[in-house]
PDB file of N, CA and C in Angstrom:
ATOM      1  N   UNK A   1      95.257 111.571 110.111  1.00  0.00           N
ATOM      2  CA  UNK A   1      95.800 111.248 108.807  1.00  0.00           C
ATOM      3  C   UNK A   1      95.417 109.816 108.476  1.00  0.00           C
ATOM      4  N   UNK A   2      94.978 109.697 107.234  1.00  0.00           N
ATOM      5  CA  UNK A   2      94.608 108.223 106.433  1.00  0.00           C
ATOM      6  C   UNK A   2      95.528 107.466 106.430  1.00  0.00           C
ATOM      7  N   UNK A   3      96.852 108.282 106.360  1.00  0.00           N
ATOM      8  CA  UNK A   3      97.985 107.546 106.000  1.00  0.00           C
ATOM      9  C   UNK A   3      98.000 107.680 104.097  1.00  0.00           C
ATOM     10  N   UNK A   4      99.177 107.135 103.586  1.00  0.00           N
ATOM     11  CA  UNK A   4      99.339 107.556 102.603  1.00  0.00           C
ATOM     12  C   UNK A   4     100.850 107.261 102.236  1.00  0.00           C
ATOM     13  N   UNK A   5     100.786 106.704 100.874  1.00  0.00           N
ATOM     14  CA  UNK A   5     101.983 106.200  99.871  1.00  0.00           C
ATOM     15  C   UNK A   5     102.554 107.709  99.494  1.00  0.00           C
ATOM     16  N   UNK A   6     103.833 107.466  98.882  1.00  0.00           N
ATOM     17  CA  UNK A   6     104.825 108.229  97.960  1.00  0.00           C
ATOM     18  C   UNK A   6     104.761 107.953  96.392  1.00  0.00           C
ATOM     19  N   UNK A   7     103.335 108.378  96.175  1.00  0.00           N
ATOM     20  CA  UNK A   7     103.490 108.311  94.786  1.00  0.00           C
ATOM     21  C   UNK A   7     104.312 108.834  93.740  1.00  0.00           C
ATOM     22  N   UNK A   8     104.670 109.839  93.901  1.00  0.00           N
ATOM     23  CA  UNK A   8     105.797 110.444  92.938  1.00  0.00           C
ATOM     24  C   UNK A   8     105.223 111.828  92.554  1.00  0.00           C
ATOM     25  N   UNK A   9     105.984 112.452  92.195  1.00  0.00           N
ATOM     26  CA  UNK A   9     105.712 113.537  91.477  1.00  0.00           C
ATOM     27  C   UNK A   9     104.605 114.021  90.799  1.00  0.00           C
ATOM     28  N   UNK A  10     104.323 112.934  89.696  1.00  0.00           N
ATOM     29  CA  UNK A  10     103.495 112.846  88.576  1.00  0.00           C
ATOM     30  C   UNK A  10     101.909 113.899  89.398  1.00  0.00           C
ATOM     31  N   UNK A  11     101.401 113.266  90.518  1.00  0.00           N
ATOM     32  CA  UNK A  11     100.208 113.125  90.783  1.00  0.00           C
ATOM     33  C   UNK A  11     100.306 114.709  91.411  1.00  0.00           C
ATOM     34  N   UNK A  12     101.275 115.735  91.784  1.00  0.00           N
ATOM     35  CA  UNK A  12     101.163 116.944  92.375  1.00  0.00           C
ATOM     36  C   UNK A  12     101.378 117.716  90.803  1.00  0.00           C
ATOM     37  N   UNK A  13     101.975 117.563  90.003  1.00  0.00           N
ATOM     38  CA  UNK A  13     102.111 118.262  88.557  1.00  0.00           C
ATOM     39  C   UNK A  13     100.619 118.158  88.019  1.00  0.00           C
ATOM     40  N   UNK A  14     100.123 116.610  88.090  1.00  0.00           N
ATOM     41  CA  UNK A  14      98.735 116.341  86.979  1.00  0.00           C
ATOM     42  C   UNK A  14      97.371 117.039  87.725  1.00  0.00           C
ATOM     43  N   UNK A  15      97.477 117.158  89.179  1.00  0.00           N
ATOM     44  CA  UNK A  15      96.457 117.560  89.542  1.00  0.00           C
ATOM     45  C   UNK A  15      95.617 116.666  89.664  1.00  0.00           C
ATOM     46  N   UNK A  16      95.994 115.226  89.573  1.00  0.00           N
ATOM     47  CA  UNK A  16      95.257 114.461  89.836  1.00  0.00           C
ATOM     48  C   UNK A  16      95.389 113.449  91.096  1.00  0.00           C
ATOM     49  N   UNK A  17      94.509 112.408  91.353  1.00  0.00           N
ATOM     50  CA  UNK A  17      94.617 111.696  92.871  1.00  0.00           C
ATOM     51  C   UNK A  17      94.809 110.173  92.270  1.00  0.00           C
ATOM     52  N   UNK A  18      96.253 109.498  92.980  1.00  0.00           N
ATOM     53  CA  UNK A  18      96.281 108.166  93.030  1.00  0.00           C
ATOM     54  C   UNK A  18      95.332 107.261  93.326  1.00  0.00           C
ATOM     55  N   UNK A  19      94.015 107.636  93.997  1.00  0.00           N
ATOM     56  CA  UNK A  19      92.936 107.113  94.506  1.00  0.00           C
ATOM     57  C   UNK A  19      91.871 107.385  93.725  1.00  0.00           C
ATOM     58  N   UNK A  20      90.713 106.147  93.587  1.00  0.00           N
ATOM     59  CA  UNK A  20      89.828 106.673  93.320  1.00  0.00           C
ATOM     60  C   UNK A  20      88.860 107.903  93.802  1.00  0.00           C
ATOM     61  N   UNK A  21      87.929 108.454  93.407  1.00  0.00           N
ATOM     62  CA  UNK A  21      87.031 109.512  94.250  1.00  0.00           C
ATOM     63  C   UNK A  21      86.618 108.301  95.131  1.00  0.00           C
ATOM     64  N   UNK A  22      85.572 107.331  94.721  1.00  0.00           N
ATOM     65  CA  UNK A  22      85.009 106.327  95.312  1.00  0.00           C
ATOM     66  C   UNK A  22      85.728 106.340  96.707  1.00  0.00           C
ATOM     67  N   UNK A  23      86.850 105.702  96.690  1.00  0.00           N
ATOM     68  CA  UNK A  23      87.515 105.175  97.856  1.00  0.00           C
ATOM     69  C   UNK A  23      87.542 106.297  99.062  1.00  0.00           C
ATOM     70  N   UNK A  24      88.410 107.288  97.790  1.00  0.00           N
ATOM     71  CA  UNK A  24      88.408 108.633  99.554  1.00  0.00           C
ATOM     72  C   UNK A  24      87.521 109.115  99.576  1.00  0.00           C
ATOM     73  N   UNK A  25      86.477 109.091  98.613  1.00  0.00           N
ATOM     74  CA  UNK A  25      84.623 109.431  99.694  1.00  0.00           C
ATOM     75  C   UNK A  25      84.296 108.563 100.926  1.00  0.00           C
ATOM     76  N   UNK A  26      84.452 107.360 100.044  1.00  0.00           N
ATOM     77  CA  UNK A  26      84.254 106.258 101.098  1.00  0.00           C
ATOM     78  C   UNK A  26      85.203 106.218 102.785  1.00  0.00           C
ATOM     79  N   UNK A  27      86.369 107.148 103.038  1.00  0.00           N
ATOM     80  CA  UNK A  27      87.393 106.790 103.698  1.00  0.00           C
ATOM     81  C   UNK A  27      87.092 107.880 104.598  1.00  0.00           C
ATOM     82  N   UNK A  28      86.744 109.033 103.671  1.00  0.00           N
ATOM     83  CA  UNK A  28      86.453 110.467 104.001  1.00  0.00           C
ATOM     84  C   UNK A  28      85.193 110.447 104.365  1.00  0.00           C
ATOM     85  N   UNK A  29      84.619 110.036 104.668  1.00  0.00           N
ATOM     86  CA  UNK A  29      83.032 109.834 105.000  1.00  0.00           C
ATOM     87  C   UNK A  29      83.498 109.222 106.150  1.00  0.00           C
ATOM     88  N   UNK A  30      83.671 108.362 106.431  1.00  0.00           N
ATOM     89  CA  UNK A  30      83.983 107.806 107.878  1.00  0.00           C
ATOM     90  C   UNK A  30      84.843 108.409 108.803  1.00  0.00           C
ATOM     91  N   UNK A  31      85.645 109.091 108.277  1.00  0.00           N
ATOM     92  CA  UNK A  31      86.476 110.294 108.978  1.00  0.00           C
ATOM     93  C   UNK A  31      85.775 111.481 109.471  1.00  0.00           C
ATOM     94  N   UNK A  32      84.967 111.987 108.626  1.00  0.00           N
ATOM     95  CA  UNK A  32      83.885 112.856 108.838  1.00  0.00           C
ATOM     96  C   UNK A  32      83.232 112.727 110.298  1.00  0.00           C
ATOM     97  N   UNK A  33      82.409 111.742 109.725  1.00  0.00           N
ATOM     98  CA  UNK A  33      81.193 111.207 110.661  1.00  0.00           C
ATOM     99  C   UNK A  33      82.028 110.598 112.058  1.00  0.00           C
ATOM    100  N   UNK A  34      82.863 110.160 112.642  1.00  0.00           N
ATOM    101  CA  UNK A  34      83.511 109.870 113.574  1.00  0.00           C
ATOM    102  C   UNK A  34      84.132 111.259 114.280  1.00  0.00           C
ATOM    103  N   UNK A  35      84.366 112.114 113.524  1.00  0.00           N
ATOM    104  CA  UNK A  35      85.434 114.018 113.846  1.00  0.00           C
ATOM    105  C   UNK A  35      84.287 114.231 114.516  1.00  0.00           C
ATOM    106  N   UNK A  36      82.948 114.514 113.762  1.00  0.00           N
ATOM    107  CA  UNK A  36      82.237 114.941 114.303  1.00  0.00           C
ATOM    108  C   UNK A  36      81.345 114.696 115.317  1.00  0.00           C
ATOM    109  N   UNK A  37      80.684 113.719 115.295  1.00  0.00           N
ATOM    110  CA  UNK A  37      80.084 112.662 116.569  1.00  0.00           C
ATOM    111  C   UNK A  37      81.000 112.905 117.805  1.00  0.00           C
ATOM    112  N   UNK A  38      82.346 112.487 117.310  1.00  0.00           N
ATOM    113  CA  UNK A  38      83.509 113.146 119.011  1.00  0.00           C
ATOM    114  C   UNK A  38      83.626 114.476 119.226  1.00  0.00           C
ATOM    115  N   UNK A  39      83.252 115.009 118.304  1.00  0.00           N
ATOM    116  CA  UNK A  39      83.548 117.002 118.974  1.00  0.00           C
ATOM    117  C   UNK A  39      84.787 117.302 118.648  1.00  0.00           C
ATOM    118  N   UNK A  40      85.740 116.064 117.533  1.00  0.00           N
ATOM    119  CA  UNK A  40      86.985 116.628 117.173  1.00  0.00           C
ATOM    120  C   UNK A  40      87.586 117.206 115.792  1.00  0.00           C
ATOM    121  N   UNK A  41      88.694 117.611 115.361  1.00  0.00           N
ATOM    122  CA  UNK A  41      89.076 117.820 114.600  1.00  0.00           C
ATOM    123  C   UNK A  41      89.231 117.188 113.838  1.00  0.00           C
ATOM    124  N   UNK A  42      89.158 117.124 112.026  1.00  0.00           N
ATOM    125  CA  UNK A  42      89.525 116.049 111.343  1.00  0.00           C
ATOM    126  C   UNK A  42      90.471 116.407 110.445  1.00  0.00           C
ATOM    127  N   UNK A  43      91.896 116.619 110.621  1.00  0.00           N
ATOM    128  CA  UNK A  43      92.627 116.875 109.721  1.00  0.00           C
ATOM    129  C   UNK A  43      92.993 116.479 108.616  1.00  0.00           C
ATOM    130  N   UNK A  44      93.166 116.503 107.481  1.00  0.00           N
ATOM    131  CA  UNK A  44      93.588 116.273 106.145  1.00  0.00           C
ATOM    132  C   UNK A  44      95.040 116.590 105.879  1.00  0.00           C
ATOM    133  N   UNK A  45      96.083 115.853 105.573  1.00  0.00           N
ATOM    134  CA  UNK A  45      97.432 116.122 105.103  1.00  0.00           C
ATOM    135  C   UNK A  45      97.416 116.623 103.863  1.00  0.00           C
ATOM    136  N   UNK A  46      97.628 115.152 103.123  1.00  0.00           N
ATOM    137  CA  UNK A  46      97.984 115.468 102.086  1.00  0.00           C
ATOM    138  C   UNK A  46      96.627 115.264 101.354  1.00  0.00           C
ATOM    139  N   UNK A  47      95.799 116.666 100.900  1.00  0.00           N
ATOM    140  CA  UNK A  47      94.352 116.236 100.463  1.00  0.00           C
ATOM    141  C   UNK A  47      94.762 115.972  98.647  1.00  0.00           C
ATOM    142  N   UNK A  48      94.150 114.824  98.719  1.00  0.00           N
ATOM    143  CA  UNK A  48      93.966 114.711  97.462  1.00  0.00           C
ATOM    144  C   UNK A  48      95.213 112.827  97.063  1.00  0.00           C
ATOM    145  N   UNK A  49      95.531 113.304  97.969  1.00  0.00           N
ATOM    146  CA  UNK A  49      97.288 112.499  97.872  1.00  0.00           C
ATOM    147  C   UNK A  49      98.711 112.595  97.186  1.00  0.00           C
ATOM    148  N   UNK A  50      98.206 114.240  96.999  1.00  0.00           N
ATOM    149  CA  UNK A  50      99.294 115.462  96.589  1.00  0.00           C
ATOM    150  C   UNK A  50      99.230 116.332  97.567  1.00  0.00           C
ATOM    151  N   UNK A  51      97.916 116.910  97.510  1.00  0.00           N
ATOM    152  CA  UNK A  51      98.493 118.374  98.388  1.00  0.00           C
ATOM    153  C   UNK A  51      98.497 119.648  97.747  1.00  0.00           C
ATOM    154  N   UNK A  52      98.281 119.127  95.955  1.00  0.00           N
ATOM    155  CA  UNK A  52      98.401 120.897  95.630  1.00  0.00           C
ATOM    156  C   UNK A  52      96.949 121.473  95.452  1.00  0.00           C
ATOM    157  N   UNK A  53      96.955 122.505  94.454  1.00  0.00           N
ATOM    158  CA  UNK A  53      95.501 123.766  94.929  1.00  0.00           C
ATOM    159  C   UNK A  53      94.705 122.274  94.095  1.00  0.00           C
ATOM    160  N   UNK A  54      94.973 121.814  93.555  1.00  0.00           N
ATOM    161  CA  UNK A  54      93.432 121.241  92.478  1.00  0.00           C
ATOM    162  C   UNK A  54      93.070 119.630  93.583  1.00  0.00           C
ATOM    163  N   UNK A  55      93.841 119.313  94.018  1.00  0.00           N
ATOM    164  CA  UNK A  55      93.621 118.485  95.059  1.00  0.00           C
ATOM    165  C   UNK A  55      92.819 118.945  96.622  1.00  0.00           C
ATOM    166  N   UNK A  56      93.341 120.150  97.024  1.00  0.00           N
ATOM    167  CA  UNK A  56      93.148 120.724  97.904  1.00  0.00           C
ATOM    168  C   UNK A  56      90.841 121.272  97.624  1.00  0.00           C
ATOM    169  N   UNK A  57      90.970 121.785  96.490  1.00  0.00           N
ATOM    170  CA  UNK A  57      89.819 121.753  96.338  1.00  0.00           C
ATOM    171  C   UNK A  57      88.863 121.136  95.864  1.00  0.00           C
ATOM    172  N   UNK A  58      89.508 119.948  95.341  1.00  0.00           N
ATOM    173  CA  UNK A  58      88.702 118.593  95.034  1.00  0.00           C
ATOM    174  C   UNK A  58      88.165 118.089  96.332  1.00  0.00           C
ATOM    175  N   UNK A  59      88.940 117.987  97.902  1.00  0.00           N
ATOM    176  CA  UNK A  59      88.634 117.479  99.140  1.00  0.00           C
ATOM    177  C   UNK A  59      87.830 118.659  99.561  1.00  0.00           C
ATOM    178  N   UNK A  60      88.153 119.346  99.643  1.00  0.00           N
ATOM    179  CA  UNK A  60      86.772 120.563  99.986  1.00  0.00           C
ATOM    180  C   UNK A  60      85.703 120.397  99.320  1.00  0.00           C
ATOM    181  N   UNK A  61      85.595 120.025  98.509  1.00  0.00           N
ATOM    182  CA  UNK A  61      83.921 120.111  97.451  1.00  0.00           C
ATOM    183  C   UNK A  61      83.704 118.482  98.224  1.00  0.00           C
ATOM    184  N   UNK A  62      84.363 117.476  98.252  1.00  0.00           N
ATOM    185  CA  UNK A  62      84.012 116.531  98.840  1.00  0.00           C
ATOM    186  C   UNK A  62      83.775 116.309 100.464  1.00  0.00           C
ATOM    187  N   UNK A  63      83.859 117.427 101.258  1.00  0.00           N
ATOM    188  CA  UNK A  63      83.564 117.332 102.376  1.00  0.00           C
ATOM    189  C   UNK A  63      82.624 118.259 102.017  1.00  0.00           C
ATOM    190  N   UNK A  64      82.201 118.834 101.592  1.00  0.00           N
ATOM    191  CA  UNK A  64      81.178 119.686 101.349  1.00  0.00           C
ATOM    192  C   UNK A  64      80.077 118.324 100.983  1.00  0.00           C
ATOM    193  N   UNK A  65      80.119 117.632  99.784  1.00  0.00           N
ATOM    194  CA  UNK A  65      78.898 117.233  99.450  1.00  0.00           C
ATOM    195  C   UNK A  65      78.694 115.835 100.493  1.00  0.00           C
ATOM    196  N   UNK A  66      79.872 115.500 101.393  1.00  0.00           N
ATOM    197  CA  UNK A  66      79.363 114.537 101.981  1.00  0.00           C
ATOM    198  C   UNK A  66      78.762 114.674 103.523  1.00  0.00           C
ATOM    199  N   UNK A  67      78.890 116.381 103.787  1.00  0.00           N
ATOM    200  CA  UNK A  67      78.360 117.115 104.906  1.00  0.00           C
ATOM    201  C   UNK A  67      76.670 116.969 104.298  1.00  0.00           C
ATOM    202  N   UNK A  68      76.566 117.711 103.222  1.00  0.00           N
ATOM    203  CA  UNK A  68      75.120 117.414 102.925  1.00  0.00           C
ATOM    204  C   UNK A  68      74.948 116.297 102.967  1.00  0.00           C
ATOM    205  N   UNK A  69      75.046 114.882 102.301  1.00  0.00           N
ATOM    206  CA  UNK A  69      74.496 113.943 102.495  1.00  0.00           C
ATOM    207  C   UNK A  69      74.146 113.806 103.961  1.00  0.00           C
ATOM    208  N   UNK A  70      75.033 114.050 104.498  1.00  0.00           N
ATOM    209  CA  UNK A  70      75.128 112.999 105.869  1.00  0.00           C
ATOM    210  C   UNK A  70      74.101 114.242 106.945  1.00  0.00           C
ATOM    211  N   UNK A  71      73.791 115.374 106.423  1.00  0.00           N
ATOM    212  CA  UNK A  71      73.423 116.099 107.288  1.00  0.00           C
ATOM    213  C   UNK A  71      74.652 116.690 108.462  1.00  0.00           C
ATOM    214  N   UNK A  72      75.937 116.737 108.304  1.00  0.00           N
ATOM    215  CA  UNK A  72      77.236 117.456 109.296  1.00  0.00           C
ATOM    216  C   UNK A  72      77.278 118.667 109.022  1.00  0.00           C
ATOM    217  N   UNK A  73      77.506 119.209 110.082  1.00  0.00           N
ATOM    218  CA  UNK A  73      77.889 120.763 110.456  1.00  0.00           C
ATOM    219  C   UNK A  73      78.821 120.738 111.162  1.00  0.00           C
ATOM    220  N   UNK A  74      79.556 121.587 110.318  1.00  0.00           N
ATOM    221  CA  UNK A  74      80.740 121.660 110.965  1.00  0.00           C
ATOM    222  C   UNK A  74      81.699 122.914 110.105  1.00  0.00           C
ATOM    223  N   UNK A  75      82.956 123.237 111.283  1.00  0.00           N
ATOM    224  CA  UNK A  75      83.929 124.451 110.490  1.00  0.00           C
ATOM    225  C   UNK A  75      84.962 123.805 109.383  1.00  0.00           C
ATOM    226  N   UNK A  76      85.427 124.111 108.577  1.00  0.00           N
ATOM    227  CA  UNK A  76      86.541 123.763 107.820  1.00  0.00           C
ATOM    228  C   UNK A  76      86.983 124.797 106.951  1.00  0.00           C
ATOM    229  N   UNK A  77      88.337 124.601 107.204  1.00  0.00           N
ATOM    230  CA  UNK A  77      89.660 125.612 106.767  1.00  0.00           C
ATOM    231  C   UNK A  77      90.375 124.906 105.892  1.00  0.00           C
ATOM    232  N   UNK A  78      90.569 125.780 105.323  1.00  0.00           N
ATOM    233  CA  UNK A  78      91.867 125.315 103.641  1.00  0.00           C
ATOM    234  C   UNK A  78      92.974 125.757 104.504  1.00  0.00           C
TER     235      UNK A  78
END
């Protein structure tokens, strides 16, 4: 886990992320690339920094396109 504030409500209703994309690419990219290099798991809590479906698949499309960049293979589950 990144760790992570109590933003409020607002951000699980709007479907949107307290964070920039920028940042949790940037955060999520290094999480990535470290899970994988060790042979471990990289769990995600609260994806998005809500947690609901439009967050949840905003971090999936972003481990998706930063697997391509980076060239990672790997399993991942919703």
């Amino acid at each position: 886990d990144g760790g992570s504030t109590d933003p409020g409500p607002h951000y699980l209703g709007a479907g949107t992320s307290f964070c920039s994309r920028l940042s949790v690419k940037r955060d999520f990219r290094l999480m990535l690339q470290a899970a994988v290099a060790a042979g471990i798991p990289c769990i995600i809590g609260t994806s998005g920094g809500a947690g609901g479906e439009p967050h949840l698949q905003s971090m999936a499309a972003l481990a998706r396109e930063i697997a391509r960049e980076e060239g990672l293979s790997f399993r991942m589950a919703l």
